[in-house]
C-alpha atoms as a PDB file:
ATOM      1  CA  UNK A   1     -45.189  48.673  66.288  1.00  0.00           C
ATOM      2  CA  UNK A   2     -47.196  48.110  63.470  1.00  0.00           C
ATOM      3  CA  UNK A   3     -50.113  45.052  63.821  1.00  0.00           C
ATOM      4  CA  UNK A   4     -50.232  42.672  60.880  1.00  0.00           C
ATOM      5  CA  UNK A   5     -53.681  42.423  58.644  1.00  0.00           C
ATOM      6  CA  UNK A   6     -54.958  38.821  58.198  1.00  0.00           C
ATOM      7  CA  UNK A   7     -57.834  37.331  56.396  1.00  0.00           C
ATOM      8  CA  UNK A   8     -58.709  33.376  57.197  1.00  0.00           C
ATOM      9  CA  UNK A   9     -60.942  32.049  55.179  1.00  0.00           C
ATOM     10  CA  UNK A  10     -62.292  28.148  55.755  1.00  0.00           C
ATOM     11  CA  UNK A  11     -64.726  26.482  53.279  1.00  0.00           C
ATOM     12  CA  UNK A  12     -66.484  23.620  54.753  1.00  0.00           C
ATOM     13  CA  UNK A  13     -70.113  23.060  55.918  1.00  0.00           C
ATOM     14  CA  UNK A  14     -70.603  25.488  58.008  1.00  0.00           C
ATOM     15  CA  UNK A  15     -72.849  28.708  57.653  1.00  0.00           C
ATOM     16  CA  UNK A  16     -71.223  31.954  56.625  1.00  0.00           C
ATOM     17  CA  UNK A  17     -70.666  34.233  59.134  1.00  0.00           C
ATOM     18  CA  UNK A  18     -72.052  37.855  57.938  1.00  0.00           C
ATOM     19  CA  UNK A  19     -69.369  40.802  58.428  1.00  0.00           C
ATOM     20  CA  UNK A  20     -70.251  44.206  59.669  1.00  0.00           C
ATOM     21  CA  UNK A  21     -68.330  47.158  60.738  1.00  0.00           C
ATOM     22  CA  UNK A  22     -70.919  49.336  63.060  1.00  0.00           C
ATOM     23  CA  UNK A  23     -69.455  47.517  66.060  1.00  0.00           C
ATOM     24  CA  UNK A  24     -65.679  48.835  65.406  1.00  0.00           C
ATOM     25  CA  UNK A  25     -67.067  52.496  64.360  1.00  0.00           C
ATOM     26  CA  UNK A  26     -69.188  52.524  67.789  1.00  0.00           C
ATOM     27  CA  UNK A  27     -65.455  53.188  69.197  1.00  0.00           C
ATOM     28  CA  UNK A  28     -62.830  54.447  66.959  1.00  0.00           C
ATOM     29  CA  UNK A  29     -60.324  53.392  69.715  1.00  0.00           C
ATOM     30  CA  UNK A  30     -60.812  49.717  68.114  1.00  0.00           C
ATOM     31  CA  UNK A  31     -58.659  48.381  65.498  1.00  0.00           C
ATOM     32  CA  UNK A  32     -59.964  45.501  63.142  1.00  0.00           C
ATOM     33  CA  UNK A  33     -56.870  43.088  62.665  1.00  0.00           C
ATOM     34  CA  UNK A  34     -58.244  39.770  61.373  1.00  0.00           C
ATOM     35  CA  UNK A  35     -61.111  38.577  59.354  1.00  0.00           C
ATOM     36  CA  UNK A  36     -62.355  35.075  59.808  1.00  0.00           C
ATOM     37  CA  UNK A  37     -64.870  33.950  56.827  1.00  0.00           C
ATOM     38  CA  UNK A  38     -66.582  30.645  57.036  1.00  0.00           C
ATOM     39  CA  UNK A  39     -68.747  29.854  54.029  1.00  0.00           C
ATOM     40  CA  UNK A  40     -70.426  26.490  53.036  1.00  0.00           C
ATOM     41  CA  UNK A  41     -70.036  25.035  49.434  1.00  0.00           C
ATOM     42  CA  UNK A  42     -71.364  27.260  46.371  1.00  0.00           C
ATOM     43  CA  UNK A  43     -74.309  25.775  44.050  1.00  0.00           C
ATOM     44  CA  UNK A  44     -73.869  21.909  43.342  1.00  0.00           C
ATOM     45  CA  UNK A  45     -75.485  19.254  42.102  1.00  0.00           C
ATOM     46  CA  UNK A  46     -77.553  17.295  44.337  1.00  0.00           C
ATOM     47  CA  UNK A  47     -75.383  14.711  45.949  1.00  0.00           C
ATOM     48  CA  UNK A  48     -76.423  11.305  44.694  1.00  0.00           C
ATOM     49  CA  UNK A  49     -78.472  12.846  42.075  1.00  0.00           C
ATOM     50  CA  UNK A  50     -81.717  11.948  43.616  1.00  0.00           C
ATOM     51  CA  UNK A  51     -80.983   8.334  44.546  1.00  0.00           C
ATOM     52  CA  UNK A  52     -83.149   5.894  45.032  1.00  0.00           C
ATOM     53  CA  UNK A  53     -85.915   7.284  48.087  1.00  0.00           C
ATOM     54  CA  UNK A  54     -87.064  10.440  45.853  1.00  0.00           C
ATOM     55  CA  UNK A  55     -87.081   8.049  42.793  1.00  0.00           C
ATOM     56  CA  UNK A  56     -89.480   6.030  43.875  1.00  0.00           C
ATOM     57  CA  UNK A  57     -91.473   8.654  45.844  1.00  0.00           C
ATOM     58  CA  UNK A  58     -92.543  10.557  42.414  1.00  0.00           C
ATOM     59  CA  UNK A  59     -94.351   9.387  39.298  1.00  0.00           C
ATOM     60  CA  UNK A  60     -92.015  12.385  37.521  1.00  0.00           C
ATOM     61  CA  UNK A  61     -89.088  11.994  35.857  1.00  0.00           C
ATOM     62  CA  UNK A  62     -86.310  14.038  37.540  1.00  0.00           C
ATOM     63  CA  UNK A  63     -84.350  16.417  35.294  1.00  0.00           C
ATOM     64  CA  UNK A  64     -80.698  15.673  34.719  1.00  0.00           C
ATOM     65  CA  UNK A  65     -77.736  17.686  35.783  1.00  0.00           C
ATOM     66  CA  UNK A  66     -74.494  17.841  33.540  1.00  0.00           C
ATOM     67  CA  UNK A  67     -72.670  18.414  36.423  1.00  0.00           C
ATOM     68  CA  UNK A  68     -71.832  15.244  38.454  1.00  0.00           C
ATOM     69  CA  UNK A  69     -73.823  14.597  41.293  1.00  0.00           C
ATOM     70  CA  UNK A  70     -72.331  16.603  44.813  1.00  0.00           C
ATOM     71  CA  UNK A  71     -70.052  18.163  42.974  1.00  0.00           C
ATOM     72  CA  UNK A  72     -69.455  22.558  42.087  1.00  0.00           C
ATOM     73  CA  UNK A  73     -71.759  23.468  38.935  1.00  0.00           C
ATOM     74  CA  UNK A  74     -70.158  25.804  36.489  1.00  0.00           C
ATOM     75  CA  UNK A  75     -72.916  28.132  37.908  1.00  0.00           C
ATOM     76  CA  UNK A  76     -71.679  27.954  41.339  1.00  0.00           C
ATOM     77  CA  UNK A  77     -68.123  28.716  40.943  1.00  0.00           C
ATOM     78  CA  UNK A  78     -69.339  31.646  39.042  1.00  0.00           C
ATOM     79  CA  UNK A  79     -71.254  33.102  41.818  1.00  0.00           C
ATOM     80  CA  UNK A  80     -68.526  32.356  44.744  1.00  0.00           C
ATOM     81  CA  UNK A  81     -66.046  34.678  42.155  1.00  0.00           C
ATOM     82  CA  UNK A  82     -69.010  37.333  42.734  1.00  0.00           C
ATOM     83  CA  UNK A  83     -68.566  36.412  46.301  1.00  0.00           C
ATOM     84  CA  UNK A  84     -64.981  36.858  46.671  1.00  0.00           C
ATOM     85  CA  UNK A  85     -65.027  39.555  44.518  1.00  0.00           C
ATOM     86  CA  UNK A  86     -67.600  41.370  47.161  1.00  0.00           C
ATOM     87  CA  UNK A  87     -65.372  40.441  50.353  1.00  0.00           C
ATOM     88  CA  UNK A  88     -62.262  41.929  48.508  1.00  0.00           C
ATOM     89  CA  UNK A  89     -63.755  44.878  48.507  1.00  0.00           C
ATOM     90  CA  UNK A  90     -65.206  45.226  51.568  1.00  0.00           C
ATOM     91  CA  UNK A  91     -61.556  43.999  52.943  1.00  0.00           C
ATOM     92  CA  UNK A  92     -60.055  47.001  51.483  1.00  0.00           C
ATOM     93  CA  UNK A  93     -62.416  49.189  52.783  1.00  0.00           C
ATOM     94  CA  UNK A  94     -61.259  48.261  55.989  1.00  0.00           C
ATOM     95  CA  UNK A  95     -57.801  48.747  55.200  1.00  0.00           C
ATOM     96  CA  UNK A  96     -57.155  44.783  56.027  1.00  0.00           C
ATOM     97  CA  UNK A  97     -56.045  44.172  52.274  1.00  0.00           C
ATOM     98  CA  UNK A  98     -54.878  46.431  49.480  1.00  0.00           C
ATOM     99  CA  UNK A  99     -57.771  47.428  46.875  1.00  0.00           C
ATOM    100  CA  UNK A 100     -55.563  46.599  44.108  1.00  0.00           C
ATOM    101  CA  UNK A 101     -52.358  44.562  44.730  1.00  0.00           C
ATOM    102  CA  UNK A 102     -51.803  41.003  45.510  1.00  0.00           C
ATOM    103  CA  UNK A 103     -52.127  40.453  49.404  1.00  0.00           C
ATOM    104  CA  UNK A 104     -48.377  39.892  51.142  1.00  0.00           C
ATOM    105  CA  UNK A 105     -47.066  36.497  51.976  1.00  0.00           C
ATOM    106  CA  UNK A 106     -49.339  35.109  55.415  1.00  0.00           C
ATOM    107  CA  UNK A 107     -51.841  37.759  55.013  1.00  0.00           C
ATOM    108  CA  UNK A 108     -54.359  35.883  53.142  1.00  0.00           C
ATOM    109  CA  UNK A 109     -54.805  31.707  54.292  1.00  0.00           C
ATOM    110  CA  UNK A 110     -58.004  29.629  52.625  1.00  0.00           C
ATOM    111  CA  UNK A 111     -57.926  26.331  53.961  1.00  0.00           C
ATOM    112  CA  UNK A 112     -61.111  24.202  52.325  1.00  0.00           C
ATOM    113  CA  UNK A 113     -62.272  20.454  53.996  1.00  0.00           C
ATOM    114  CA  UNK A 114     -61.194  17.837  51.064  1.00  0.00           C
ATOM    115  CA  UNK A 115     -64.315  17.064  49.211  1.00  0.00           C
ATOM    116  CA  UNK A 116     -63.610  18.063  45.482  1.00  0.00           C
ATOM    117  CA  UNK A 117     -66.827  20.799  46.151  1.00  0.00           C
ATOM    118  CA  UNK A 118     -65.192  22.109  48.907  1.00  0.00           C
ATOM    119  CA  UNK A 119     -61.733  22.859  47.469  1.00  0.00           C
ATOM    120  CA  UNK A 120     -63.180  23.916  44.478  1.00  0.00           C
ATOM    121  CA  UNK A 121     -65.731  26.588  46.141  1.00  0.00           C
ATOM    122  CA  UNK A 122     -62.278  27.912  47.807  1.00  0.00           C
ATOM    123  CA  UNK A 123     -60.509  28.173  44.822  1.00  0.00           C
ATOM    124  CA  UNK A 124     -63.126  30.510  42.761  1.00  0.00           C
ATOM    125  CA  UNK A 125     -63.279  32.307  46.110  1.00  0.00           C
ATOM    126  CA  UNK A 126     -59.850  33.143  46.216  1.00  0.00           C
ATOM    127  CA  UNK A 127     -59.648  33.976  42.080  1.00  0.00           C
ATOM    128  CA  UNK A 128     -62.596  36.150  42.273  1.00  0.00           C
ATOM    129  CA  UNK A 129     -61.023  38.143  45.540  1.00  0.00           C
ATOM    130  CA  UNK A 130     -57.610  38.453  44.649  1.00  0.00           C
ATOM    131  CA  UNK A 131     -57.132  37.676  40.545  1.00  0.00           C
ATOM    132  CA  UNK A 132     -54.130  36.953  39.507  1.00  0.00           C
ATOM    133  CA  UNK A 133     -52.746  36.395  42.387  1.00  0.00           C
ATOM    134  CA  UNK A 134     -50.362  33.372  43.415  1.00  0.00           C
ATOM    135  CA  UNK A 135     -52.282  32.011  46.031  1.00  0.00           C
ATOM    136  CA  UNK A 136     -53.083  28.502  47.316  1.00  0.00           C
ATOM    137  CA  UNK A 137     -55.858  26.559  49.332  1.00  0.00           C
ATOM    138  CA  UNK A 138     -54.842  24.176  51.489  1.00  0.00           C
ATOM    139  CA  UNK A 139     -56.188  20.773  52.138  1.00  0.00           C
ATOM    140  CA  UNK A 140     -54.694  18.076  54.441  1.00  0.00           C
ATOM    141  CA  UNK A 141     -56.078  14.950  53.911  1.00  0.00           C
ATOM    142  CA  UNK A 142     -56.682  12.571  50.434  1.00  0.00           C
ATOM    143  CA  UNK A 143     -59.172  14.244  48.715  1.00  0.00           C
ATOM    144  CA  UNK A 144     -62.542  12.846  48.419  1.00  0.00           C
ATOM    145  CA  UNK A 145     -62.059  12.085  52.698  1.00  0.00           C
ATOM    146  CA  UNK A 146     -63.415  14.693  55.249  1.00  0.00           C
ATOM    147  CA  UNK A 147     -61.087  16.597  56.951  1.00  0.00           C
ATOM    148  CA  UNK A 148     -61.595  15.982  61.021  1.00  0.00           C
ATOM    149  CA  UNK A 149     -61.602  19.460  61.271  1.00  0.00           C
ATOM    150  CA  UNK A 150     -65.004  20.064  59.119  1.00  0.00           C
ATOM    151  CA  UNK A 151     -66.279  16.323  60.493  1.00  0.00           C
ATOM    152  CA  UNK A 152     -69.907  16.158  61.865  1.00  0.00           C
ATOM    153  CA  UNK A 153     -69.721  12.991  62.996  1.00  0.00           C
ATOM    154  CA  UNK A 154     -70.478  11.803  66.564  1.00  0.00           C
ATOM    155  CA  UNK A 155     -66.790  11.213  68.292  1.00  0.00           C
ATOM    156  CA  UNK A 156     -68.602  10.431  71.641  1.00  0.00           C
ATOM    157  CA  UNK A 157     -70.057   6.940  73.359  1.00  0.00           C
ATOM    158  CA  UNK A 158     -73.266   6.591  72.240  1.00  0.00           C
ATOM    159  CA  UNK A 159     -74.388   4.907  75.165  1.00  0.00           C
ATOM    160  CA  UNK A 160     -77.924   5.395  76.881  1.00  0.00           C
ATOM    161  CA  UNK A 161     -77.155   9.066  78.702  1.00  0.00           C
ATOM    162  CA  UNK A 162     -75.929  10.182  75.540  1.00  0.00           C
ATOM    163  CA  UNK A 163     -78.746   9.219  73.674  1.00  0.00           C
ATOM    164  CA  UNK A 164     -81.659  10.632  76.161  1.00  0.00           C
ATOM    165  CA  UNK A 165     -79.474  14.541  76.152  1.00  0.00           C
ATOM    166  CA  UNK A 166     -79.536  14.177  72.119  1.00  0.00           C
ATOM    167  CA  UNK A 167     -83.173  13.277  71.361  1.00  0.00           C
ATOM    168  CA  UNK A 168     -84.037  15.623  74.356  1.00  0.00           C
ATOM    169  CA  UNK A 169     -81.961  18.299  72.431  1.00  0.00           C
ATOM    170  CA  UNK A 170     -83.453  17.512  69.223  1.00  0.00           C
ATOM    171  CA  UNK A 171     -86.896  17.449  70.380  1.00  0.00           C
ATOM    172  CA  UNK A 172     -86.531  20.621  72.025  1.00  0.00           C
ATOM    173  CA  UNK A 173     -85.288  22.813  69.251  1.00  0.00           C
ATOM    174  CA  UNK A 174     -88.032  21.188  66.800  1.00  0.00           C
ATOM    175  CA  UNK A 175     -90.560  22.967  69.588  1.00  0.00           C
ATOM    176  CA  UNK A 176     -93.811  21.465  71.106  1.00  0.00           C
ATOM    177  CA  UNK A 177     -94.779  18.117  70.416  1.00  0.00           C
ATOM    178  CA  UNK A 178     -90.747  17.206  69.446  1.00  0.00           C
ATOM    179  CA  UNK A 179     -90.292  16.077  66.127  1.00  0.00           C
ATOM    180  CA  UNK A 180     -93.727  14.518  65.764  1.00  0.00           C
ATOM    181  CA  UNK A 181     -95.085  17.546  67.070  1.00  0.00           C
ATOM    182  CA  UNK A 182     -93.420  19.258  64.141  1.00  0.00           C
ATOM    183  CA  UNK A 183     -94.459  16.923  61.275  1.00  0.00           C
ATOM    184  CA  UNK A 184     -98.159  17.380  62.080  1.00  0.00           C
ATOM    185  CA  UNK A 185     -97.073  20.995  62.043  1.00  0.00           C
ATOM    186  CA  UNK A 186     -95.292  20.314  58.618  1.00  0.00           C
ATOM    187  CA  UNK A 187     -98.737  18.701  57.619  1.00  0.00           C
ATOM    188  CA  UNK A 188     -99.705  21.290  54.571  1.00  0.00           C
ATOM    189  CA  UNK A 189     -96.410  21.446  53.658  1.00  0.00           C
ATOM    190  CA  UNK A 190     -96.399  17.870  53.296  1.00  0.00           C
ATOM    191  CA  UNK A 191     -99.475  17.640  51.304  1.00  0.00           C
ATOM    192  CA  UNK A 192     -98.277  20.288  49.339  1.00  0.00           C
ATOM    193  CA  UNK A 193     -95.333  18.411  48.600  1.00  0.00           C
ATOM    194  CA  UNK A 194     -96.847  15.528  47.667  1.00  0.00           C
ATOM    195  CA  UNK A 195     -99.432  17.108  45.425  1.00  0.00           C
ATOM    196  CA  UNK A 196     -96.172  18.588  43.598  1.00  0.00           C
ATOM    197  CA  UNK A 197     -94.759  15.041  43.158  1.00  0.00           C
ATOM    198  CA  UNK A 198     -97.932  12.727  42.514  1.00  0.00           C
ATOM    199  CA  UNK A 199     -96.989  11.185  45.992  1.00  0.00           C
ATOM    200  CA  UNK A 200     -99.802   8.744  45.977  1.00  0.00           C
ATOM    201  CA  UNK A 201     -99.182   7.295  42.623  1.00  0.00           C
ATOM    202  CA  UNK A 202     -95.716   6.817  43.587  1.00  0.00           C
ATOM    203  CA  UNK A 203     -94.211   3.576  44.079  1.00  0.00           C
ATOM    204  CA  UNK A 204     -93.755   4.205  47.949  1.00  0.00           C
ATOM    205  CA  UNK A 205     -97.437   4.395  48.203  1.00  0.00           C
ATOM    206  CA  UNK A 206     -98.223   1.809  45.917  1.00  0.00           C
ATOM    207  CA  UNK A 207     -95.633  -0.799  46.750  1.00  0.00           C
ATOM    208  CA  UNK A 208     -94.974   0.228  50.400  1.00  0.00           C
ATOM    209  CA  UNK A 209     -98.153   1.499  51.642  1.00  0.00           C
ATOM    210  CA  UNK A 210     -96.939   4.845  52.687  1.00  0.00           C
ATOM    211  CA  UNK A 211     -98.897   7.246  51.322  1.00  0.00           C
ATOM    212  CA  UNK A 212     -99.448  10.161  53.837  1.00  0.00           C
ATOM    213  CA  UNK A 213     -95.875  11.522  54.815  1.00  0.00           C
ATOM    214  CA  UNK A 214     -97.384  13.227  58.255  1.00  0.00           C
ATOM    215  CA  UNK A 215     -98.408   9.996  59.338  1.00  0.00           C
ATOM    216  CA  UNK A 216     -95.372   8.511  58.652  1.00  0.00           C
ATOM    217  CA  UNK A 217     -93.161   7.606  62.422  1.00  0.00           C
ATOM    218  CA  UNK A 218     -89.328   9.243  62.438  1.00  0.00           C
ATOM    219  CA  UNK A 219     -86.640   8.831  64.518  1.00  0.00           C
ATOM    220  CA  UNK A 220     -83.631   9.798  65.324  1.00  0.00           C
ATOM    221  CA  UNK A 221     -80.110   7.412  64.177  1.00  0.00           C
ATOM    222  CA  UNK A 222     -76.958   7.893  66.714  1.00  0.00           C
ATOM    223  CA  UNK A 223     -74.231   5.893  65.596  1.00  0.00           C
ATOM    224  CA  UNK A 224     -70.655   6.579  67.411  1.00  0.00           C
ATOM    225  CA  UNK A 225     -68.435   7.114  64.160  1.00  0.00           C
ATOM    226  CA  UNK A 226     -71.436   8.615  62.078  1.00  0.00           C
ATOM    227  CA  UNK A 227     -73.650  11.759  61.477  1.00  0.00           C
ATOM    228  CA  UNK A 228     -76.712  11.504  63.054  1.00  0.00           C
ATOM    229  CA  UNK A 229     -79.585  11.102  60.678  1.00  0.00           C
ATOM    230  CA  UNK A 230     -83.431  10.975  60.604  1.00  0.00           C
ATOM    231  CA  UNK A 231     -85.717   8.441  59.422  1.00  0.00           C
ATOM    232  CA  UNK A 232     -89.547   9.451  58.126  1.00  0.00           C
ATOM    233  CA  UNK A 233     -90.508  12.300  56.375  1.00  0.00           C
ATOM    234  CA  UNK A 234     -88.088  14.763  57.330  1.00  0.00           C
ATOM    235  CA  UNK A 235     -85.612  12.854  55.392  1.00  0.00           C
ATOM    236  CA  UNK A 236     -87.755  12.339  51.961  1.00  0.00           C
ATOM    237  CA  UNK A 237     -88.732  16.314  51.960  1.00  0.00           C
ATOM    238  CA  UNK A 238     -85.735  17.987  52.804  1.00  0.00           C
ATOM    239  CA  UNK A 239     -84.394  16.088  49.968  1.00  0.00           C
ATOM    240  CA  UNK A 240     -86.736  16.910  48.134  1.00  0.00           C
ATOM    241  CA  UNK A 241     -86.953  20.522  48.600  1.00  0.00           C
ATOM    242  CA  UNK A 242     -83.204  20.831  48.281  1.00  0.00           C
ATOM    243  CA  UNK A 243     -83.113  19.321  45.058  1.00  0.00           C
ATOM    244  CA  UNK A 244     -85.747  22.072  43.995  1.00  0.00           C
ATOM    245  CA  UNK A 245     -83.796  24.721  45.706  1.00  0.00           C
ATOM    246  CA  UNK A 246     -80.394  24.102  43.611  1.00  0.00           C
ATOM    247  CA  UNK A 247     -82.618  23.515  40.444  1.00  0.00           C
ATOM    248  CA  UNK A 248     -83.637  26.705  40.767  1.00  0.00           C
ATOM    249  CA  UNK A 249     -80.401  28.310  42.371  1.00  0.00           C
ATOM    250  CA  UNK A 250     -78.623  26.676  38.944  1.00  0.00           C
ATOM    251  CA  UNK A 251     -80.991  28.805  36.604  1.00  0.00           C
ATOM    252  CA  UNK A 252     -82.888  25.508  35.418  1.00  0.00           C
ATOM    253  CA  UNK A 253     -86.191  26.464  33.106  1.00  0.00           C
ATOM    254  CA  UNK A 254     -88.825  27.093  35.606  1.00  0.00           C
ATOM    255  CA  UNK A 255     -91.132  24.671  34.075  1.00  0.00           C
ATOM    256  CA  UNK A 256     -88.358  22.213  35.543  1.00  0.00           C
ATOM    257  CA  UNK A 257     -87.844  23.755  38.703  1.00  0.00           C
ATOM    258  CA  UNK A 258     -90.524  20.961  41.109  1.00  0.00           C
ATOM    259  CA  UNK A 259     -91.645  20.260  37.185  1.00  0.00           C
ATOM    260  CA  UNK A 260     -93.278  23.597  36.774  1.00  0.00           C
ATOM    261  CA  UNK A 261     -95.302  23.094  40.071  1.00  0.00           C
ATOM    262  CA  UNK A 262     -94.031  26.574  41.372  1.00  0.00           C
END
């Protein structure tokens, strides 16, 4: 009996799985039958568009987006249509798909959490793999709401013994010292970061009296209900260097990308 083909493909946050063949050609006795493809957002703009802690932590004026902030740049859904365009053709390659013709009913599902970035990644996905082609992405809940499914929030009791396994966890994959071992580790990067975005003129230094991020205490937030989150200066410069990251990802002019300080 012939096996059915099937290609599942799930945009959410989650990190896209790479897909290889060596493993199947190792033994020719194995038969690929389904392809599962999880792939986080494309290119968007940052979500609140700085907000209000990387405001105040730079002398600079940030550069404005035209896209709306957290949501799919032009940009972006033009590169996921180079993405699906690339799966489609390794998916015929491996027989799972036709090279040319629209897939057959139930052999192709994209189901996308129901943030408007989300759906939208899935849909230039799915018209850059199969053009032309009637097919749908599915969302179940009001969109603009996370989908349980996609969810990182904590479900669990936060009580005590929850708690002391998390911020051993967390302290163990940021290596020695835990996290505070790690920010004196981050320590150049810090400065560097700060030289980039006149840190000390800023009006956290000024106002708050926080002027050397290193220095600066974090901890970890567990709320039951909630993702967990990080206080200090983990939070300020991953913001900050993901805001450079998508200027750059967008094609912004370099002397915008960290305000030519790259």
């Amino acid at each position: 009996m012939k096996k059915s083909h099937r290609v599942l493909a799930l945009t959410a946050l989650a990190c896209l799985l790479p897909m290889s063949t060596p493993s199947f050609a190792a033994d020719m006795s194995l038969e690929l039958q389904q392809v599962l493809i999880m792939s986080r957002h494309g290119i968007r703009a940052p979500l609140v568009n700085y907000g209000d802690v990387l405001a105040e932590s730079t002398t600079h004026t940030w550069p404005k987006w035209q896209t709306e902030g957290g949501l799919l740049t032009p940009k972006g859904g033009q590169v996921e249509e180079h993405m699906g365009h690339y799966f489609r053709a390794w998916l015929a390659k491996t027989q799972l798909v036709p090279a040319a013709q629209c897939p057959t009913a139930g052999q192709v599902f994209s189901y996308a959490n129901s943030l408007p970035r989300t759906i939208d990644t899935a849909k230039h996905f799915i018209s850059g793999a199969f053009p032309g082609c009637d097919l749908s992405v599915v969302n179940r809940v009001e969109i603009g709401k996370m989908d349980p499914v996609f969810n990182p929030i904590i479900t669990a009791e936060v009580n005590d013994k929850f708690k002391t396994d998390a911020l051993n966890s967390v302290n163990q994959h940021a290596g020695e010292g835990g996290i505070d071992g790690l920010n004196q580790r981050l320590k150049p990067n810090y400065q560097l970061l700060q030289n980039i975005m006149d840190y000390q003129n800023s009006k956290v230094c000024k106002q708050d009296k926080q002027c050397d991020l290193a220095s600066q205490p974090s901890s970890v937030v567990l709320t039951q209900g909630k993702e967990p989150g990080i206080t200090g200066p983990l939070r300020m410069a991953t913001g900050a260097a993901d805001a450079f990251m998508l200027q750059y990802y967008e094609g912004f002019p370099m002397k915008d990308v960290a305000w030519g300080e790259n």
